[in-house]
Protein backbone atom coordinates (compact mmCIF):
# COMPACT_ATOMS: atom_id res chain seq x y z
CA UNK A 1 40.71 0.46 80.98
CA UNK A 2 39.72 4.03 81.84
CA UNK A 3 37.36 4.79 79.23
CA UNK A 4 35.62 1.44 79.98
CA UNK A 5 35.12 2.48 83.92
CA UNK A 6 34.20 5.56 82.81
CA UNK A 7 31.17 4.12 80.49
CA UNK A 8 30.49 1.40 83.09
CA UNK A 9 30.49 4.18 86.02
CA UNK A 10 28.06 6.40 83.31
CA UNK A 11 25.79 3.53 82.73
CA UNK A 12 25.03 2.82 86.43
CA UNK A 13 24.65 6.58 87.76
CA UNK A 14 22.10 6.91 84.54
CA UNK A 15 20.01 3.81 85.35
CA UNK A 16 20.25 4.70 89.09
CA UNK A 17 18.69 8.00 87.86
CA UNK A 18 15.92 7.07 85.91
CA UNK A 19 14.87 5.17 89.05
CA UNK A 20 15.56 1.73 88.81
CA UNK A 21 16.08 -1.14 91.20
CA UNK A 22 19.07 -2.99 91.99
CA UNK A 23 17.91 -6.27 89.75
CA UNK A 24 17.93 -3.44 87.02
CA UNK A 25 21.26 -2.31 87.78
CA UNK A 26 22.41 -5.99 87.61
CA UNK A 27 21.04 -6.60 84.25
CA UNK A 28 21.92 -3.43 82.84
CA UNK A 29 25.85 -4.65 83.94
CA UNK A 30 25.82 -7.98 82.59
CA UNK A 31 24.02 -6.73 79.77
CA UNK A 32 26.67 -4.16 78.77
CA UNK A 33 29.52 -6.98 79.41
CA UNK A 34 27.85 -8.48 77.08
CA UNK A 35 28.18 -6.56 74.40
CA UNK A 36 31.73 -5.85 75.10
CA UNK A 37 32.69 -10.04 75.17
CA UNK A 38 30.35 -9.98 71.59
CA UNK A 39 33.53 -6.89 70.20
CA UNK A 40 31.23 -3.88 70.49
CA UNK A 41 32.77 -0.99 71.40
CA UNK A 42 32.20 0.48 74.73
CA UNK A 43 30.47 3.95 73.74
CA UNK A 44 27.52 2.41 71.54
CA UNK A 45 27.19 -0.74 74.25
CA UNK A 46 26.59 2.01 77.44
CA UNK A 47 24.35 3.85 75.14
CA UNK A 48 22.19 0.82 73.81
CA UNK A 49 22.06 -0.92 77.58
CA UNK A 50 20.98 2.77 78.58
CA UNK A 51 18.18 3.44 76.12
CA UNK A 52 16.82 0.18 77.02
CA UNK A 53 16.66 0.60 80.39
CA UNK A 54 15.06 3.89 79.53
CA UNK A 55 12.32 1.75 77.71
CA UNK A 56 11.49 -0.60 80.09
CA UNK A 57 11.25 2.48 82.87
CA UNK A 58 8.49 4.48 80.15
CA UNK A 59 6.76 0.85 80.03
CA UNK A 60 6.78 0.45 83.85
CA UNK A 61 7.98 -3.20 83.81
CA UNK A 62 11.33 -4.12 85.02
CA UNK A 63 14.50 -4.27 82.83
CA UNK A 64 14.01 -8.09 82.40
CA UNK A 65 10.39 -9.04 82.11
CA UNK A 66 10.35 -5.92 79.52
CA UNK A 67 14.02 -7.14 77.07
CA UNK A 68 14.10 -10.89 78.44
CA UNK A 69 17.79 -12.13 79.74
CA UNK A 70 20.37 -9.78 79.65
CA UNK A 71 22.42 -12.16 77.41
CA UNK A 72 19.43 -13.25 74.89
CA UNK A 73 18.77 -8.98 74.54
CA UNK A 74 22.49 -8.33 74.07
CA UNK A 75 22.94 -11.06 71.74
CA UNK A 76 20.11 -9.95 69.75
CA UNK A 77 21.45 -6.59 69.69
CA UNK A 78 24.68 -7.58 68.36
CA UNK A 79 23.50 -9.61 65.81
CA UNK A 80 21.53 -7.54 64.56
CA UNK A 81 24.22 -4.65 64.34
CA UNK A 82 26.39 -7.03 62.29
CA UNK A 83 25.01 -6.28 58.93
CA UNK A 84 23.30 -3.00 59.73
CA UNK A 85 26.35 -1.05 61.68
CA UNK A 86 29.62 -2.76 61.64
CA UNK A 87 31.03 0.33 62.58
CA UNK A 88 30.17 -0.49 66.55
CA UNK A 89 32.52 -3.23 66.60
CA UNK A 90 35.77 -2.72 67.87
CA UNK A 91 38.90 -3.18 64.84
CA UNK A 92 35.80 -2.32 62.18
CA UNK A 93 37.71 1.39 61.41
CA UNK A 94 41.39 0.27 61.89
CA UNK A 95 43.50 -2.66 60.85
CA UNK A 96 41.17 -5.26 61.12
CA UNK A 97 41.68 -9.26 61.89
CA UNK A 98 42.16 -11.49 59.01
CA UNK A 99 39.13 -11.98 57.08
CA UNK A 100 40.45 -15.88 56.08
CA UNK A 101 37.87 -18.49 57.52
CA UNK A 102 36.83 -21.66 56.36
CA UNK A 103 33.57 -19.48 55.26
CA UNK A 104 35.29 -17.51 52.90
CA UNK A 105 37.38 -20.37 51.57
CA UNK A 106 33.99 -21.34 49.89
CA UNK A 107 33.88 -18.44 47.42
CA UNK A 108 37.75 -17.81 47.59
CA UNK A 109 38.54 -21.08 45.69
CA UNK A 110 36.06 -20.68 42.80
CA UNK A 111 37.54 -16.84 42.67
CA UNK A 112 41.06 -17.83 43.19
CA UNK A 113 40.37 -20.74 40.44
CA UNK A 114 38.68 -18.92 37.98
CA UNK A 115 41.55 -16.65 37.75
CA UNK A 116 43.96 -19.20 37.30
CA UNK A 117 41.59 -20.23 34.54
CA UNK A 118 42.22 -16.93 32.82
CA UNK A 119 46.08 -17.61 32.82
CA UNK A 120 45.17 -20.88 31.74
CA UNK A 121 43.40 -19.49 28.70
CA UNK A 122 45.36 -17.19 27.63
CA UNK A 123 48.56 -19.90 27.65
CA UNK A 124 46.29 -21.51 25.41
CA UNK A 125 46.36 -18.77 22.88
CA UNK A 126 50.18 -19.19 22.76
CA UNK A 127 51.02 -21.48 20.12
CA UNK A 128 52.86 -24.57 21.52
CA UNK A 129 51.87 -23.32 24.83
CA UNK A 130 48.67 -25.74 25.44
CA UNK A 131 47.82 -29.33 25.75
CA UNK A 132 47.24 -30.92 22.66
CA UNK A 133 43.84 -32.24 23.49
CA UNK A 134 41.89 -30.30 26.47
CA UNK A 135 41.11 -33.28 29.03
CA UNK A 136 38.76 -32.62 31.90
CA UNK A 137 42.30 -33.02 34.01
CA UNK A 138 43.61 -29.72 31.96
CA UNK A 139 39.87 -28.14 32.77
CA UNK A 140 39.93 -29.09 36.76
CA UNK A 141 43.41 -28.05 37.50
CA UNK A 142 42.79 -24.13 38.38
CA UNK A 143 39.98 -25.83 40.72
CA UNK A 144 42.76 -28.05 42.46
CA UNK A 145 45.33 -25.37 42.49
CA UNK A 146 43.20 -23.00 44.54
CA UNK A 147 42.51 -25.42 46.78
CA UNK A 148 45.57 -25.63 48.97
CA UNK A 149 46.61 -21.79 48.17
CA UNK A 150 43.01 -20.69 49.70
CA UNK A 151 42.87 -23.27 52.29
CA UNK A 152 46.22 -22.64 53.75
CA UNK A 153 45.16 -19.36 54.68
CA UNK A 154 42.15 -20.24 56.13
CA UNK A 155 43.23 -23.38 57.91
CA UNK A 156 45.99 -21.19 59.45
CA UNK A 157 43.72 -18.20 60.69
CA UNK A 158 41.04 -20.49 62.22
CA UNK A 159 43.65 -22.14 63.99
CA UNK A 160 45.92 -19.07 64.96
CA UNK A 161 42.73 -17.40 66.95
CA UNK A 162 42.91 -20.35 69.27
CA UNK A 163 46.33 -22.02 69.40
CA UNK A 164 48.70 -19.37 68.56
CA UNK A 165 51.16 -18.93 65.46
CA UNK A 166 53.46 -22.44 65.73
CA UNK A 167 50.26 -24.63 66.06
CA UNK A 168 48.17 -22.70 63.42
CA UNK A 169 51.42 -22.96 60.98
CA UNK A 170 51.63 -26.74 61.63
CA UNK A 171 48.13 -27.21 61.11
CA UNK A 172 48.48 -25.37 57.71
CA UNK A 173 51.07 -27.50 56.34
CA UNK A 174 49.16 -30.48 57.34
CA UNK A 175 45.98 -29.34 55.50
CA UNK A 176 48.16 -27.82 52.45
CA UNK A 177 49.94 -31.82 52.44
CA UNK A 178 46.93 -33.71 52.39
CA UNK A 179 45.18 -31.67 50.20
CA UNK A 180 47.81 -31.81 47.26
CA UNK A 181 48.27 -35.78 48.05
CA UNK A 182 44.36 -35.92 47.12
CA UNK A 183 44.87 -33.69 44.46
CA UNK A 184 47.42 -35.64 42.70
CA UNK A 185 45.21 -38.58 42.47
CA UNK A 186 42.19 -36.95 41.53
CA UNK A 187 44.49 -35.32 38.39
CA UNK A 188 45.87 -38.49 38.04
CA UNK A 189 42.80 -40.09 36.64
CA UNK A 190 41.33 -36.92 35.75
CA UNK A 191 44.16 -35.82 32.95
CA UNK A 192 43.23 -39.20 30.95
CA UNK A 193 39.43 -38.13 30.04
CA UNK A 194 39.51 -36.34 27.02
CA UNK A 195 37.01 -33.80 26.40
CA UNK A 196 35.19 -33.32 22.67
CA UNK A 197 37.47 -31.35 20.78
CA UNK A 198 35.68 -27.77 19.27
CA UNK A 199 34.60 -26.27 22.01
CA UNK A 200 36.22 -23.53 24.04
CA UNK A 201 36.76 -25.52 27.21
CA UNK A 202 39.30 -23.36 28.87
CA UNK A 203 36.87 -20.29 28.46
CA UNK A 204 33.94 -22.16 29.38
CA UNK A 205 35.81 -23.28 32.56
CA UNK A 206 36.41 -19.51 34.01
CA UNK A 207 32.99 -18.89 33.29
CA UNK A 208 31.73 -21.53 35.33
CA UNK A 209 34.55 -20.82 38.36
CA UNK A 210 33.05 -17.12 38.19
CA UNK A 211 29.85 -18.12 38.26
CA UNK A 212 30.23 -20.50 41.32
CA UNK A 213 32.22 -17.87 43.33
CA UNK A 214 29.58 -15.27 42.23
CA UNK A 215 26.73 -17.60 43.57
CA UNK A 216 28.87 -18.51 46.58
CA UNK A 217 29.09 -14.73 47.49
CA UNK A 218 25.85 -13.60 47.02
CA UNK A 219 24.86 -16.57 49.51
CA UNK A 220 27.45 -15.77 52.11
CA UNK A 221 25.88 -12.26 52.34
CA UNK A 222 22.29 -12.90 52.66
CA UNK A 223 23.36 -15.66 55.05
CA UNK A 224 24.62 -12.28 57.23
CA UNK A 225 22.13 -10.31 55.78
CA UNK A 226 19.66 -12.66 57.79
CA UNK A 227 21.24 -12.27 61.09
CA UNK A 228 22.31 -16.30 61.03
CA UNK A 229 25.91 -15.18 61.54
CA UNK A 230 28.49 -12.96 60.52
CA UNK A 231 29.68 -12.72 56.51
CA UNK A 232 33.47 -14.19 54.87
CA UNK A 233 35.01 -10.43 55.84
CA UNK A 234 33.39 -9.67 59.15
CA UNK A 235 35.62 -11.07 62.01
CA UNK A 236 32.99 -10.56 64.57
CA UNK A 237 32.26 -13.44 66.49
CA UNK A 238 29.28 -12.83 68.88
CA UNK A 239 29.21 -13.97 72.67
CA UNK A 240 26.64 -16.37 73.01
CA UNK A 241 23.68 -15.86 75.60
CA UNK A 242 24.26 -19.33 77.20
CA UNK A 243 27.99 -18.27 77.54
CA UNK A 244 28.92 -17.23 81.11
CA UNK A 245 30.29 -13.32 81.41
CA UNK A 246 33.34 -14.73 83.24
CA UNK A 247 37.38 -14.42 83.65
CA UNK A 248 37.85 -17.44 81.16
CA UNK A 249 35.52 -15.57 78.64
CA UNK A 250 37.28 -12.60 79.33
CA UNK A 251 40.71 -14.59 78.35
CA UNK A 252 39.74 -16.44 75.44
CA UNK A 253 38.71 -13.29 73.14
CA UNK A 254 41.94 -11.47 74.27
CA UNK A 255 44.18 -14.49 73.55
CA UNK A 256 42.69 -14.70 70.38
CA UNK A 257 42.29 -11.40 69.70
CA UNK A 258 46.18 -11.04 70.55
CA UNK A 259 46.47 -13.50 68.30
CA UNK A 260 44.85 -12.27 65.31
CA UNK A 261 46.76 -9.40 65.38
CA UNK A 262 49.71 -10.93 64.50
CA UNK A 263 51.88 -8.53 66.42
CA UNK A 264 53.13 -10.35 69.05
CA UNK A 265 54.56 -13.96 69.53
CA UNK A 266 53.22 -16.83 71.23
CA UNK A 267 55.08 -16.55 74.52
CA UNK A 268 54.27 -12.79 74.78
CA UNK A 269 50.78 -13.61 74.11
CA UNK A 270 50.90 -15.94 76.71
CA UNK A 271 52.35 -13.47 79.23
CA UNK A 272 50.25 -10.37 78.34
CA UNK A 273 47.40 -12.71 79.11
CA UNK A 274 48.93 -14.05 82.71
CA UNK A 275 49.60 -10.81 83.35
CA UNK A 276 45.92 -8.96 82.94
CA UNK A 277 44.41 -12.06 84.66
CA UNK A 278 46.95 -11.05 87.81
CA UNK A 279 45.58 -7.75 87.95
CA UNK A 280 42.15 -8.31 87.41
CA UNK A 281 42.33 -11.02 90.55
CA UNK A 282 44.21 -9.06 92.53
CA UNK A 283 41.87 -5.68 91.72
CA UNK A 284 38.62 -8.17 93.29
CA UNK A 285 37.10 -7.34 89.66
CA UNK A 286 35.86 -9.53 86.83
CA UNK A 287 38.37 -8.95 83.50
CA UNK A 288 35.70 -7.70 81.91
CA UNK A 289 35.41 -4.48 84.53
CA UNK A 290 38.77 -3.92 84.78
CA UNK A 291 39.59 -4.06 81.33
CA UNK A 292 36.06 -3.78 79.23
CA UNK A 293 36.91 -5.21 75.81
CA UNK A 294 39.35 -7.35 75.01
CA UNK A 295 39.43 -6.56 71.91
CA UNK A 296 40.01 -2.58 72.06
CA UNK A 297 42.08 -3.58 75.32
CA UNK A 298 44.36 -5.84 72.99
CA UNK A 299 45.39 -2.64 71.01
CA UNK A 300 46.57 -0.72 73.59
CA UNK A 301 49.60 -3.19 74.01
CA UNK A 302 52.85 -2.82 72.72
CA UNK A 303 53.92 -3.94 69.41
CA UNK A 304 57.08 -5.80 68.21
CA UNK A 305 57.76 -4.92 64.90
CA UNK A 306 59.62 -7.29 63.82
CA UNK A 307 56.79 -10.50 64.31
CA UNK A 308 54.71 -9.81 61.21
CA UNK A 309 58.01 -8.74 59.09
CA UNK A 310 59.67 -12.05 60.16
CA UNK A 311 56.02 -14.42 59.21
CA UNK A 312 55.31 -13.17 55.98
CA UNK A 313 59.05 -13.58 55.23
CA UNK A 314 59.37 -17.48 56.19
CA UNK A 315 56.60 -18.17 54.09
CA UNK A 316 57.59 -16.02 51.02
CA UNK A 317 60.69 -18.63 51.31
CA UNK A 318 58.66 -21.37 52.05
CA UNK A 319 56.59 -20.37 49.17
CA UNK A 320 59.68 -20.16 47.25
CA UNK A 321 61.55 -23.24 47.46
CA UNK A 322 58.54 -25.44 47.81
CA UNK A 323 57.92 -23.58 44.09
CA UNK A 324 61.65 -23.93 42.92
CA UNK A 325 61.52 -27.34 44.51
CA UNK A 326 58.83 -28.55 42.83
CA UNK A 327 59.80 -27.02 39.13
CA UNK A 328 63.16 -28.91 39.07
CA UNK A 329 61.49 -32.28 39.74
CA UNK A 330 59.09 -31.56 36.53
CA UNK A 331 62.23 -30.11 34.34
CA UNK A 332 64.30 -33.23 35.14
CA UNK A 333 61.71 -35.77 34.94
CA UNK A 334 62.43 -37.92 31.55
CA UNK A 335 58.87 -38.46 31.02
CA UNK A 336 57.61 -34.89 31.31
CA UNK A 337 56.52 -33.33 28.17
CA UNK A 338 58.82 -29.81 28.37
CA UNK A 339 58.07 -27.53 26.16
CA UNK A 340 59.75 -23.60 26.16
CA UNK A 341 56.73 -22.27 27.55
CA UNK A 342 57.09 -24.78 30.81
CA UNK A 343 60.25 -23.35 31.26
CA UNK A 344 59.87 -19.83 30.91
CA UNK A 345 56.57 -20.10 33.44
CA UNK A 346 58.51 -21.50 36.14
CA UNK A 347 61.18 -19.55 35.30
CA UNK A 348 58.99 -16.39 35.95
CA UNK A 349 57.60 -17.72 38.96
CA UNK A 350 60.96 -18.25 40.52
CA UNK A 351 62.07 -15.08 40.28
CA UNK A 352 58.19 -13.09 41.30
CA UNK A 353 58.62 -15.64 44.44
CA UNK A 354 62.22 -14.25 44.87
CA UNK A 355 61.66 -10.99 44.73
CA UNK A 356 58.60 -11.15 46.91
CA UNK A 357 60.93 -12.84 49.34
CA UNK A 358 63.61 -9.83 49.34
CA UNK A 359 61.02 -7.60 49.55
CA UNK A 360 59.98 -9.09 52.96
CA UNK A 361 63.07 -9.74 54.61
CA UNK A 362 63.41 -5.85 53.47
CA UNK A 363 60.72 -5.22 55.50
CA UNK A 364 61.76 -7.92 58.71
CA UNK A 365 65.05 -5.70 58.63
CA UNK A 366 63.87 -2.03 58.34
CA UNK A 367 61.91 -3.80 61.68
CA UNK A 368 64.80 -5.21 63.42
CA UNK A 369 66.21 -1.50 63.23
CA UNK A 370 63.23 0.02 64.37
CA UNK A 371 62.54 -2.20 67.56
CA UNK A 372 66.20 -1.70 68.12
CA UNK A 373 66.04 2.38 68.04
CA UNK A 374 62.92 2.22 70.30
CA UNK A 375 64.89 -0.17 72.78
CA UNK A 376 67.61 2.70 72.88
C-alpha cells in the first residue's frame, strides 16, 4: 500500500537520521511490522517505533539492549494500547468485526437469559398464561434458551475468522444441535422439581440472570483492563512476540480479516489472498512491506453487495421455519397442555420471524440491483 511505504520509507530516513546503526534499522523494521500484524494502524506504529528509537539514541544504548526484542517491545506496546487507545487499531472508527466470541458468550447468555426472564414474568402476570406450579424446569428455561441463540453466534464468528463462511455455518448448526439435544434432557428432568409455592420465582430468576451477566461483565473488563488480553467487544487480536513476521503471518490476518468482514465469499476470499501473495513474491518483498496491514489493506478491496444481504437472509428463514417448524410439533402434540396464550405466542413469533425475513431479502434485492448497476 502507498501510505504504508510511505510510513515505512519515513521511519527508516528518521532513524537513519538520528544516527543509528544498521542492527537499529533492522529492529526498528521488524518492530513496526509488528505492530501492523498486531492491527495497529500504520501512522501511530511509525510514530511509536520512531520515538523509541529516539529513546534509546538520548540513552546511548542500542535500539535492543535499551526496548529488548523487537517483538516482546511491540507486543507490549500493543497490549498496552488495547484498553488505553483503541483508537490505533485499524476497523476501531469504522464498521468494525463482529464482536461475537466465545468470551462474550459468557456474559451474553446470562443477558440474553435474563431478558427472556422478563417475558417470562410478565406471561406470568397474564391469567391462564403461566404454569400452574413454578418448577425449577419453568425457572431454568430462559438460561437454556440463550444458550444456543448466543452460542450460535459465537461458534459461527470464531470459526468464520479461520475457515470461511460454509465451514463456520456448519460448525454453528452443529453446536446449536447438540446444545438443544442437551438441553432437552436437562428440562426433561428439570420441569418435574417443583419449587415452594409463595415466592416470586420468575422475578427472582431475572434478578439472578442480571446479576450473573453484570458480574460476568465487570470481569471481562478488568480482565482487559489488566493487559491479559483483549475485552468481549474488542476484535483485536495481538501478534505474538514468538510469532515469525512472515508471508504466512501476513496471510492468515488478511484471510481472516477478509473474512470477518463478511463482504466477500469464500472463493473470492480465497483469490484476493492468492492474488496479493503473487505480487508480494513477485515484488522480492515480504507481504507485510508491500502491503503493511492486512487489516486496513483488506478494506481497500472491492465489495459485493449482495454477500451480507444474501447471509442474514438464509438465516432469517432458517430462523423461521426451524421456529414455525418447531411450533406445529407442540400445537399438534396430544399431550401438550395448549392453552390460548401458547398459541397466540407462536403465533406472534411467526409472523416477527416473517417479516424480519422480507425485510432481508428486501435488502439481498435492493443489492442484486446495485451490484448489477455498478457492473453496467
Amino acid at each position: 500500500m502507498k501510505d504504508t511505504t510511505e510510513y515505512l520509507d519515513r521511519l527508516e530516513s528518521d532513524v537513519r537520521d538520528q544516527g543509528h546503526t544498521g542492527a537499529d534499522l533492522q529492529w526498528a523494521r521488524e518492530a513496526y511490522f509488528r505492530l501492523l500484524l498486531s492491527r495497529v494502524k500504520s501512522s501511530p506504529a511509525q510514530g511509536e517505533v520512531r520515538r523509541a528509537a529516539a529513546s534509546a539514541r538520548e540513552d546511548g544504548r542500542p535500539v535492543e539492549q535499551f526496548h529488548g526484542p523487537a517483538g516482546a517491545w511491540a507486543e507490549t506496546v500493543a497490549r498496552g494500547w488495547v484498553s488505553t487507545a483503541p483508537e490505533r487499531f485499524a476497523g476501531s472508527t469504522g464498521p468494525a468485526e463482529p464482536a461475537w466470541n466465545l468470551r462474550s458468550a459468557v456474559w451474553g447468555i446470562p443477558a440474553l437469559a435474563a431478558a427472556f426472564s422478563v417475558v417470562f414474568a410478565l406471561v406470568g402476570l397474564i391469567p391462564g398464561g403461566g404454569p400452574g406450579q413454578v418448577t425449577l424446569g419453568w425457572v431454568l428455561l430462559p438460561g437454556m434458551l440463550a444458550v444456543p441463540v448466543v452460542m450460535v453466534h459465537a461458534v459461527y464468528h470464531v470459526t468464520l475468522g479461520r475457515f470461511g463462511n460454509a465451514r463456520a455455518v456448519a460448525a454453528a448448526v452443529g453446536a446449536t444441535v447438540a446444545s438443544a439435544l442437551a438441553i432437552a434432557w436437562a428440562l426433561t428432568q428439570a420441569l418435574e422439581v417443583p419449587l415452594p409455592s409463595g415466592a416470586a420465582w420468575e422475578w427472582l430468576a431475572v434478578a439472578g440472570y442480571a446479576a450473573v451477566a453484570v458480574g460476568a461483565w465487570q470481569l471481562a473488563k478488568r480482565v482487559s483492563a489488566s493487559g491479559a488480553g483483549p475485552g468481549p467487544d474488542t476484535p483485536i487480536r495481538v501478534h505474538e512476540a514468538g510469532s515469525p513476521v512472515d508471508d504466512p503471518a501476513w496471510e492468515r490476518q488478511f484471510r481472516a480479516a477478509l473474512f470477518l468482514r463478511g463482504v466477500r465469499g469464500d472463493r473470492d476470499v480465497d483469490r484476493a489472498v492468492q492474488e496479493a501473495l503473487t505480487h508480494a513474491q513477485a515484488s522480492g518483498r515480504l507481504a507485510v512491506e508491500e502491503f503493511g496491514s492486512p487489516w486496513d489493506y483488506a478494506r481497500t478491496l472491492a465489495e459485493d453487495p449482495v454477500v451480507g444481504p444474501r447471509r442474514t437472509t438464509l438465516f432469517h428463514a432458517g430462523l423461521t421455519l426451524l421456529w414455525a417448524g418447531l411450533s406445529v410439533s407442540y400445537l399438534l402434540d396430544p399431550s401438550s397442555d395448549i392453552t390460548w396464550v401458547d398459541v397466540l405466542f407462536r403465533a406472534a413469533m411467526v409472523v416477527l420471524l416473517l417479516t424480519a425475513t422480507a425485510f432481508r431479502a428486501w435488502e439481498w434485492r435492493q443489492a442484486v440491483r446495485i451490484r448489477a448497476e455498478r457492473r453496467s
